[in-house]
N, C-alpha and C. Protein backbone atom coordinates (compact mmCIF):
# COMPACT_ATOMS: atom_id res chain seq x y z
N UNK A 1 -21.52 -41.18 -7.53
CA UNK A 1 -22.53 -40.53 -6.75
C UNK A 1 -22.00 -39.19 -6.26
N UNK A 2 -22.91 -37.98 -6.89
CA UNK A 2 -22.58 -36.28 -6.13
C UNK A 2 -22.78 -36.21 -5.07
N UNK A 3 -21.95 -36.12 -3.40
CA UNK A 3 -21.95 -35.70 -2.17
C UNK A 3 -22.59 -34.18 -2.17
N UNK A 4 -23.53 -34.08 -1.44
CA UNK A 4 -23.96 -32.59 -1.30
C UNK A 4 -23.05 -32.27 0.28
N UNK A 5 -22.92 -31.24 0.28
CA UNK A 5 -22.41 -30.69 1.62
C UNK A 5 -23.12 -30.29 2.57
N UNK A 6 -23.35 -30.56 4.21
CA UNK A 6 -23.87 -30.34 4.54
C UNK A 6 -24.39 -28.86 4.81
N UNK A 7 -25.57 -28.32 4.88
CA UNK A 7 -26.43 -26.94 4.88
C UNK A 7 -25.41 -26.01 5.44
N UNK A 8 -25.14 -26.39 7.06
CA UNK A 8 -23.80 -25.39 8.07
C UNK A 8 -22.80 -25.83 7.35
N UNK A 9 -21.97 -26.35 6.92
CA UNK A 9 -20.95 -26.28 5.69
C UNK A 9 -20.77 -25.26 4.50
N UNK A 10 -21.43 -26.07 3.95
CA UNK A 10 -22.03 -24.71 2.53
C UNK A 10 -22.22 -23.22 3.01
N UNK A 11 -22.78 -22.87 4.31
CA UNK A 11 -23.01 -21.51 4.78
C UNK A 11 -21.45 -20.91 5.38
N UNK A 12 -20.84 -21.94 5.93
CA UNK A 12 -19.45 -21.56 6.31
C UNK A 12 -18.39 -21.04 5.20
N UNK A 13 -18.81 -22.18 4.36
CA UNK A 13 -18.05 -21.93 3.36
C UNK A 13 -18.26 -20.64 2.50
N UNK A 14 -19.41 -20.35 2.34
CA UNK A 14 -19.69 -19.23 1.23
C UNK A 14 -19.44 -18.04 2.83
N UNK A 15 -19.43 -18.54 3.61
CA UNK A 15 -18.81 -16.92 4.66
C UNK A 15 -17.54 -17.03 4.48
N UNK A 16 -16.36 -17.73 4.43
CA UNK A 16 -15.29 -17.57 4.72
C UNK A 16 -14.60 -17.16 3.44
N UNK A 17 -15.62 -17.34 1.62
CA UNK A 17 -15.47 -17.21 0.72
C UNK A 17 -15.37 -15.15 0.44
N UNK A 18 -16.60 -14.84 1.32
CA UNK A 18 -16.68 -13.40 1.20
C UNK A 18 -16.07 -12.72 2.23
N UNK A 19 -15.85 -13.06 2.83
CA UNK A 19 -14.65 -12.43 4.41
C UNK A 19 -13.54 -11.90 3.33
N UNK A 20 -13.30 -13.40 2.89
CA UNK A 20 -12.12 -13.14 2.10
C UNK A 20 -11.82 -12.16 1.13
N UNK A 21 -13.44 -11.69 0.57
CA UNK A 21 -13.00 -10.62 -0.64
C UNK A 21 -12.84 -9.67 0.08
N UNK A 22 -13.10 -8.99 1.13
CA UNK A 22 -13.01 -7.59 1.47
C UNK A 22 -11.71 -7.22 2.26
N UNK A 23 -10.79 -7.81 2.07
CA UNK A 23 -9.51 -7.48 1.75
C UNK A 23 -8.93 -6.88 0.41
N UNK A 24 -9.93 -6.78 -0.54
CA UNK A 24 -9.89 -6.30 -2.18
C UNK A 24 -10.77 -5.44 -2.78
N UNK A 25 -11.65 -5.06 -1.49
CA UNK A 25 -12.67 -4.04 -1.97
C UNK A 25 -12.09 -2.84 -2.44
N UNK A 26 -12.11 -2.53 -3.64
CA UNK A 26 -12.15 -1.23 -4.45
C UNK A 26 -12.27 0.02 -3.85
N UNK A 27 -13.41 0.40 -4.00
CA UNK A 27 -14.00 1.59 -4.09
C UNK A 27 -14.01 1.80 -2.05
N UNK A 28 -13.32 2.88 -1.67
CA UNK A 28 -13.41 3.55 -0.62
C UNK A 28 -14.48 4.35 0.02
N UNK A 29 -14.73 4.79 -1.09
CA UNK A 29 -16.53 5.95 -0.61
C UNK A 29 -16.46 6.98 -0.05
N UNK A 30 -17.39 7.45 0.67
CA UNK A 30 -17.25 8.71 0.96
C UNK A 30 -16.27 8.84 2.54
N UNK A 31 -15.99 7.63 3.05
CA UNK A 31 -15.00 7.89 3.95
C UNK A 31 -13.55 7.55 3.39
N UNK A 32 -13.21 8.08 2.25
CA UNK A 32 -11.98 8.14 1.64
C UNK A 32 -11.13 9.16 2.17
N UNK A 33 -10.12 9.08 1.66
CA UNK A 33 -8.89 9.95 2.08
C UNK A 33 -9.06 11.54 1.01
N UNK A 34 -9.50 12.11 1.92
CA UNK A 34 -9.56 13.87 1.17
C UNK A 34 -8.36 15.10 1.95
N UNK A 35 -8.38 14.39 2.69
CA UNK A 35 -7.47 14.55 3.70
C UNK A 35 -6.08 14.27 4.54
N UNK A 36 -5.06 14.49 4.91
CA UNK A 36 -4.36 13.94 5.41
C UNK A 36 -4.25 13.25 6.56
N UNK A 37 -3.81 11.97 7.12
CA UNK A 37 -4.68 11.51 8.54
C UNK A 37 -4.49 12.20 9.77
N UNK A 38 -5.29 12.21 10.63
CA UNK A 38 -5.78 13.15 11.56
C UNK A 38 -4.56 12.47 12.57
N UNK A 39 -3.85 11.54 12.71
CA UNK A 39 -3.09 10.67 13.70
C UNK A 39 -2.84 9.12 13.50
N UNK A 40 -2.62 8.45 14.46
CA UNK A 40 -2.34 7.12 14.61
C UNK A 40 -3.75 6.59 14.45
N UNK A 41 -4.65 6.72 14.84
CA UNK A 41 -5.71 6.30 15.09
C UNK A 41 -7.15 6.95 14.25
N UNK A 42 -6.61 7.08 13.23
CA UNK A 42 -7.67 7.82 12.14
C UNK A 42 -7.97 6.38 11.68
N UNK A 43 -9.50 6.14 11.36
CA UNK A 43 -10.07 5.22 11.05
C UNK A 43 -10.21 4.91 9.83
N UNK A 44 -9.53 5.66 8.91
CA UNK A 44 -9.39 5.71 7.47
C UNK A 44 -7.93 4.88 7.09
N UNK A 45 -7.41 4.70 7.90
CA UNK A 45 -6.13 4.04 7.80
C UNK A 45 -6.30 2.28 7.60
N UNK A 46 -6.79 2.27 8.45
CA UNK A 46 -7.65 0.31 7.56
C UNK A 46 -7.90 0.33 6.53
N UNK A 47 -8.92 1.48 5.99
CA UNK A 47 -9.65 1.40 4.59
C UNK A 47 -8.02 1.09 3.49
N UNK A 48 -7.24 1.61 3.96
CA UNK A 48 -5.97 1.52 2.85
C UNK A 48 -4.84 0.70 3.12
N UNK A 49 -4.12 0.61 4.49
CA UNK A 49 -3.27 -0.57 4.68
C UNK A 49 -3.59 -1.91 4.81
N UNK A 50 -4.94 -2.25 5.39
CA UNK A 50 -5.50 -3.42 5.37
C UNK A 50 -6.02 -4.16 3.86
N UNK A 51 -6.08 -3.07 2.73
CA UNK A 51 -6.61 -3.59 1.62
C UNK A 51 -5.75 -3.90 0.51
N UNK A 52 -5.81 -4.96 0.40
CA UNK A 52 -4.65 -5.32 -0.77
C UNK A 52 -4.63 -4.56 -2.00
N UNK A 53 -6.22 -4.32 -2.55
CA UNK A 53 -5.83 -3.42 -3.77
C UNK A 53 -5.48 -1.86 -3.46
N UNK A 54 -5.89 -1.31 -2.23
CA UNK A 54 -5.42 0.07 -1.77
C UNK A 54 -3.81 0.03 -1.93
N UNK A 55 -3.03 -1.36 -1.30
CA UNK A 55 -1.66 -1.26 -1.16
C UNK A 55 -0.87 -1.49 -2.54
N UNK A 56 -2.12 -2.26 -3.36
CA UNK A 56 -0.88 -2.76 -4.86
C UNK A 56 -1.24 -1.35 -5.76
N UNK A 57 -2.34 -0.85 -5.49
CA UNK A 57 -2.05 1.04 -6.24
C UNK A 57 -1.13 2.11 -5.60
N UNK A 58 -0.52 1.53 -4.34
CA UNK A 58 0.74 2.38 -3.94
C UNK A 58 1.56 1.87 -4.80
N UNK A 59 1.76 0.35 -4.52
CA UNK A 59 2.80 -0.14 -5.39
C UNK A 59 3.23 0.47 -6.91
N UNK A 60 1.89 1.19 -7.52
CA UNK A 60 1.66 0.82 -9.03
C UNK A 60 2.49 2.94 -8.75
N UNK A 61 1.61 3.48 -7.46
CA UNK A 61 2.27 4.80 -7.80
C UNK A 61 4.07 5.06 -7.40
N UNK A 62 3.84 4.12 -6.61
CA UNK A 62 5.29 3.84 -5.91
C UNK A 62 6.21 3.77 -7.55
N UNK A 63 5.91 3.03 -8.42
CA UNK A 63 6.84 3.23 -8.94
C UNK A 63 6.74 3.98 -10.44
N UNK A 64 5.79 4.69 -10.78
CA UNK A 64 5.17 5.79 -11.72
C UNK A 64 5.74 6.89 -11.31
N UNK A 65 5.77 7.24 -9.94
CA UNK A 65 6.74 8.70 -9.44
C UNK A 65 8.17 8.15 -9.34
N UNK A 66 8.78 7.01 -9.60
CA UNK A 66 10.30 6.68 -9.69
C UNK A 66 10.41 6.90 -8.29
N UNK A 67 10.15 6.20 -7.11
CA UNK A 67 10.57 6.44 -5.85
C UNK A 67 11.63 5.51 -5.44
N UNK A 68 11.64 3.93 -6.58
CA UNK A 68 12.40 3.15 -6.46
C UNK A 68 13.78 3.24 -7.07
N UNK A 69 13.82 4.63 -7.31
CA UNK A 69 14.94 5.39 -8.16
C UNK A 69 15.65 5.05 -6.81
N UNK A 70 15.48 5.93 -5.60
CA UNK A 70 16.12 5.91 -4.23
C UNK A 70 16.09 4.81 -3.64
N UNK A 71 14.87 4.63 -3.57
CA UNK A 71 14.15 3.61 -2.46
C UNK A 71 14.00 2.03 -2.96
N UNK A 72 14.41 1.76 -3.95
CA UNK A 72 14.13 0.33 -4.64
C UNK A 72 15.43 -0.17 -3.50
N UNK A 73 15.50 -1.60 -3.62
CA UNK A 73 15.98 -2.36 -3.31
C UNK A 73 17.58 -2.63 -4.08
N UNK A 74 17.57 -2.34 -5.04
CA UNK A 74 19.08 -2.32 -5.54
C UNK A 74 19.48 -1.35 -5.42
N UNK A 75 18.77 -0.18 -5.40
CA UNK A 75 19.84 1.23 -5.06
C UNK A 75 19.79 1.86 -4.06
N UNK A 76 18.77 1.37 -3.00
CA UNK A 76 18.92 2.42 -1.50
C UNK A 76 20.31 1.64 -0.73
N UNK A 77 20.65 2.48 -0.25
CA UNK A 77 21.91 2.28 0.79
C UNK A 77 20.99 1.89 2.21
N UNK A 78 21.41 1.50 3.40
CA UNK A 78 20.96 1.48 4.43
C UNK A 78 20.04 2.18 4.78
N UNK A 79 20.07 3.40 4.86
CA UNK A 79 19.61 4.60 5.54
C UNK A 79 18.19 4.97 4.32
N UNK A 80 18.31 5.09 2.96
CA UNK A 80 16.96 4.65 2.30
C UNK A 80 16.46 3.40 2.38
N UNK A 81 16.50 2.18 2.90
CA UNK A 81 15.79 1.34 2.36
C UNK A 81 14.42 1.15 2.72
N UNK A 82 13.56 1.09 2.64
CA UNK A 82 11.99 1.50 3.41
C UNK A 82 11.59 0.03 3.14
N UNK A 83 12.28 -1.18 2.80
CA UNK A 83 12.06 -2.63 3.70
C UNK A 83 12.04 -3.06 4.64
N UNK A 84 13.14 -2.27 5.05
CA UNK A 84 13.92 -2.83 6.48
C UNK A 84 12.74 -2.41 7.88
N UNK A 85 12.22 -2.14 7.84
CA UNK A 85 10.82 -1.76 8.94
C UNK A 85 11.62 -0.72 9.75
N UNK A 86 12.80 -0.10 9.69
CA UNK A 86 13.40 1.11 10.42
C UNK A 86 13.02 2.37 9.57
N UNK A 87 12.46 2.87 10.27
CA UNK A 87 11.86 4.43 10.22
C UNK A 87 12.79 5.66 10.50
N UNK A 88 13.22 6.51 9.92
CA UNK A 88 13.81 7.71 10.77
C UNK A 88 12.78 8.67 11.11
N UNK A 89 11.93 8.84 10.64
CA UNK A 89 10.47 9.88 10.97
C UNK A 89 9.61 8.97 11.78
N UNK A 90 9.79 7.67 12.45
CA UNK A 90 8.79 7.12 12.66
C UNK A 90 7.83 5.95 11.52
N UNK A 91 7.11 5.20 12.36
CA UNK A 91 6.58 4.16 11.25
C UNK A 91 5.09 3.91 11.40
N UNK A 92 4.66 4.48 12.24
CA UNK A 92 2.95 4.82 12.10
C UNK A 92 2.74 5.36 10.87
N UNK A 93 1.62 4.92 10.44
CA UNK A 93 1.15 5.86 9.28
C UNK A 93 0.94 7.19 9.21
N UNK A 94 0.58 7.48 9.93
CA UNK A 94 0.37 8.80 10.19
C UNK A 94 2.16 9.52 9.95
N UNK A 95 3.28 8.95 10.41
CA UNK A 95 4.15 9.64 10.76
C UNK A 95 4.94 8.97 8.88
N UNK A 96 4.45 8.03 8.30
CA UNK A 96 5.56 7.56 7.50
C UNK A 96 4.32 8.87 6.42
N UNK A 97 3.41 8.93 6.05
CA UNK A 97 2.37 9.76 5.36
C UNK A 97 3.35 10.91 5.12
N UNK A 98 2.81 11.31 6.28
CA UNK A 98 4.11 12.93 7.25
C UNK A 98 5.12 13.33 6.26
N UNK A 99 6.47 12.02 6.48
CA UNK A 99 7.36 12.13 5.60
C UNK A 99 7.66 12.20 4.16
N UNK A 100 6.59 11.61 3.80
CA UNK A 100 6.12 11.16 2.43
C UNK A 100 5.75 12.68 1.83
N UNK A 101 4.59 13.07 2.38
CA UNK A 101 3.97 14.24 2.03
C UNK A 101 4.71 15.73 2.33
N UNK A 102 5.35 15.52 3.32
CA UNK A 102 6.03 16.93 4.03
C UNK A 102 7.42 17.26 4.59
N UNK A 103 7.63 16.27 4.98
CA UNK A 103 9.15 15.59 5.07
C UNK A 103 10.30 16.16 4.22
N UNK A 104 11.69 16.15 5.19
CA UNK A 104 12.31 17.25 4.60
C UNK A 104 13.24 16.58 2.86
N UNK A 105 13.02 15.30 3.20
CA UNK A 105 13.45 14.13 2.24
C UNK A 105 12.56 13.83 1.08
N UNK A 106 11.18 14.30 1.05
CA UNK A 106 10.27 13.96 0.15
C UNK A 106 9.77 14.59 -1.00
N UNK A 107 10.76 15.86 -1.28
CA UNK A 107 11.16 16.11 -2.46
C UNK A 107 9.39 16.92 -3.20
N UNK A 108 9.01 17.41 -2.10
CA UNK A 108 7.50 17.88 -2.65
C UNK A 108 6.72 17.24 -2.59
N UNK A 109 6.12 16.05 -2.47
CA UNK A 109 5.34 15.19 -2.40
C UNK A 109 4.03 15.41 -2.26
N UNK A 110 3.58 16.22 -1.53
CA UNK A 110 2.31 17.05 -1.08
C UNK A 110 1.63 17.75 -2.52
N UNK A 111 3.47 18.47 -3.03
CA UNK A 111 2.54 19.08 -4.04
C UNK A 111 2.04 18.37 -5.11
N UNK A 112 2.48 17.38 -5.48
CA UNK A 112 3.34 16.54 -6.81
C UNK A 112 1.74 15.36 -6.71
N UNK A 113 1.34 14.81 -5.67
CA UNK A 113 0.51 13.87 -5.65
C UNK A 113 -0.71 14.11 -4.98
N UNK A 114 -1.66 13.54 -4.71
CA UNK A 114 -2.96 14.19 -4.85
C UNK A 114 -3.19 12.82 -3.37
N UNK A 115 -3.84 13.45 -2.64
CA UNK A 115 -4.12 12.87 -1.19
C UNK A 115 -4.16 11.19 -1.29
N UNK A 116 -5.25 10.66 -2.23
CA UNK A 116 -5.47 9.53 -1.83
C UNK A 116 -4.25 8.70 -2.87
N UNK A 117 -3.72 9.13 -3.53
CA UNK A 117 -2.26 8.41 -3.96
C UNK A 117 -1.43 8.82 -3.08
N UNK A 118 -1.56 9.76 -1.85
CA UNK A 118 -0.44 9.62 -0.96
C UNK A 118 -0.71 8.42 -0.11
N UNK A 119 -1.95 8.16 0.43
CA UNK A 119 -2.66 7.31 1.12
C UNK A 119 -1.94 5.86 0.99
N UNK A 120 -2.45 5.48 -0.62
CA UNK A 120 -2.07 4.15 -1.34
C UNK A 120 -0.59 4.37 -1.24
N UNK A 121 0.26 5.25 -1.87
CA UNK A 121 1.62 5.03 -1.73
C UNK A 121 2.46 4.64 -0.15
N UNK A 122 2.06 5.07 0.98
CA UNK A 122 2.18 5.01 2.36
C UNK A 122 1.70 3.83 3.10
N UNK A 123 0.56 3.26 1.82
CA UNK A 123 0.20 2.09 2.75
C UNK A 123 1.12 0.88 2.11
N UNK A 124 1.31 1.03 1.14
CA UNK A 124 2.55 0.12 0.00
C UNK A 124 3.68 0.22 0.90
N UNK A 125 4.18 1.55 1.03
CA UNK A 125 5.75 1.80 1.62
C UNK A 125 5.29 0.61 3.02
N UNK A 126 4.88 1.07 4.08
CA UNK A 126 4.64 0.28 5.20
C UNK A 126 4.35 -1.27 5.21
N UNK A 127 3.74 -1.39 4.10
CA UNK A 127 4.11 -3.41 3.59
C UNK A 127 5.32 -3.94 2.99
N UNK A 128 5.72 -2.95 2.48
CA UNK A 128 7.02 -3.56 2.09
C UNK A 128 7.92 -4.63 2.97
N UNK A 129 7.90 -4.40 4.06
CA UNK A 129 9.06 -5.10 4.79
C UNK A 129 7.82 -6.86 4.94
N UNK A 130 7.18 -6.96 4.67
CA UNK A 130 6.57 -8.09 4.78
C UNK A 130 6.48 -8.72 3.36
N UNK A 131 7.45 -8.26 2.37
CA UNK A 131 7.23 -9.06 1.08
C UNK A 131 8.70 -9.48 0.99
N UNK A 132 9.12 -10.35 0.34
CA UNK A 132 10.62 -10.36 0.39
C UNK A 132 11.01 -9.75 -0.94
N UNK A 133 12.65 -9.85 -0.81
CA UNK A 133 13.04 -9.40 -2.07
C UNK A 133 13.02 -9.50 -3.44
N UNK A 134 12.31 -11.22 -3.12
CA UNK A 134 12.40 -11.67 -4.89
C UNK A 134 10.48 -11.21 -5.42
N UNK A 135 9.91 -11.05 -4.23
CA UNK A 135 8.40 -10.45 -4.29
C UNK A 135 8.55 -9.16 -4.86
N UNK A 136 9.47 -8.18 -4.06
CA UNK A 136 9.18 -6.75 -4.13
C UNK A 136 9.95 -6.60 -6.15
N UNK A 137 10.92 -7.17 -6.12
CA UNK A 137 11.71 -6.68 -7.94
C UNK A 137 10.69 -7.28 -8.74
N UNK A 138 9.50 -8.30 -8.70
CA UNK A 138 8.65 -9.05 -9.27
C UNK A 138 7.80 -7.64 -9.64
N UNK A 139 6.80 -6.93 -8.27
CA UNK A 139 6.77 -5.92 -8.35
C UNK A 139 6.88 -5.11 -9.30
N UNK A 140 7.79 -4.58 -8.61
CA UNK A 140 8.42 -3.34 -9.43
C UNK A 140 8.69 -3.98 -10.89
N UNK A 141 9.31 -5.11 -11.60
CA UNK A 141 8.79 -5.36 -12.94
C UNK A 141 7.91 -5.18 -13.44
N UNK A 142 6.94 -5.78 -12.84
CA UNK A 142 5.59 -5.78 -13.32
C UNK A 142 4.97 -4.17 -13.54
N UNK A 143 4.95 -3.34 -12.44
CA UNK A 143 4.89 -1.89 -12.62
C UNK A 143 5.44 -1.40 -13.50
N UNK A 144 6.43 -1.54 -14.08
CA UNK A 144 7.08 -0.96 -14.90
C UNK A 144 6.72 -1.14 -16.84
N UNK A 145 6.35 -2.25 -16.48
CA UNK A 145 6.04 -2.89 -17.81
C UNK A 145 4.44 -2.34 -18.23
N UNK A 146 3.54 -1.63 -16.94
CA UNK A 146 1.87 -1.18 -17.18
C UNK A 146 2.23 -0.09 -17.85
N UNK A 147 1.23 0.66 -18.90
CA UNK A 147 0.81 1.79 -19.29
C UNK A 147 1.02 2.77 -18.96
N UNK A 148 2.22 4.19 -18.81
CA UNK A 148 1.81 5.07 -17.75
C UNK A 148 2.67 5.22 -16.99
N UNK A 149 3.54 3.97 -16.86
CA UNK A 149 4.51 3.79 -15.49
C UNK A 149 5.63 4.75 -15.66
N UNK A 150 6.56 5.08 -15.15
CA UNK A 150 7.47 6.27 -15.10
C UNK A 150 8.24 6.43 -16.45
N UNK A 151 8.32 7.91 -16.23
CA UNK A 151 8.64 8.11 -17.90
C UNK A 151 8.16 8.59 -18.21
């Protein structure tokens, strides 16, 4: 015999089903990043650290510009490692962006990448310290092995 679920069940369920996707929503829109963020508190900054696919296309540029040349996990020394949640410019977005884009360490960045791949790359860098190590080289394999990837 098929159990039906009850009506407030089924409605819970199909809410907690779509909550869930918009952590993966795509497409940004017209309140996208054209711009660099205005501060700590620019409201465009959810649209990209909060979204998993905003953060795994840092990931994907993160390692297409070879940043893990420095910054990977087997070759930064202390003072590069951008896991460790220690900042020398600071760790707001706004301030890790900063460095990324303008920063005396970032090797051009501003010119080299185009706003909303600075966005995605900045919101990647700032998750990092919440993936572990055998997550982040999984990663970066996987990036390496797509179409495109550095080189």
């Amino acid at each position: 015999m098929h159990r039906r679920l009850p009506y407030r069940a089924a409605l819970t369920l199909a809410a907690i089903t779509l909550a869930g996707c918009s952590a993966e929503d795509r497409p940004v829109g017209r309140e996208g990043a054209r711009t660099s963020p205005s501060g700590p508190d620019d409201r465009r900054i959810a649209l990209y650290q909060e979204n998993r696919f905003q953060v795994s296309q840092g990931a994907r540029y993160f390692t297409w510009y070879e940043c893990g040349g420095c910054h990977g996990d087997s070759q930064a020394d202390a003072a590069l490692n951008l896991a460790d949640g220690r900042w020398r410019h600071g760790n707001r977005f706004d301030q890790v962006y900063a460095a990324i884009a303008e920063g005396p360490d970032s090797h051009g960045y501003a010119a080299r990448m185009p706003v909303e791949t600075l966005w995605q790359v900045t919101a990647y860098v700032r998750d990092l310290e919440r993936n572990s190590p055998p997550m982040r080289q999984r990663q970066e394999l996987d990036q390496k092995r797509e179409p495109g990837a550095g080189g």
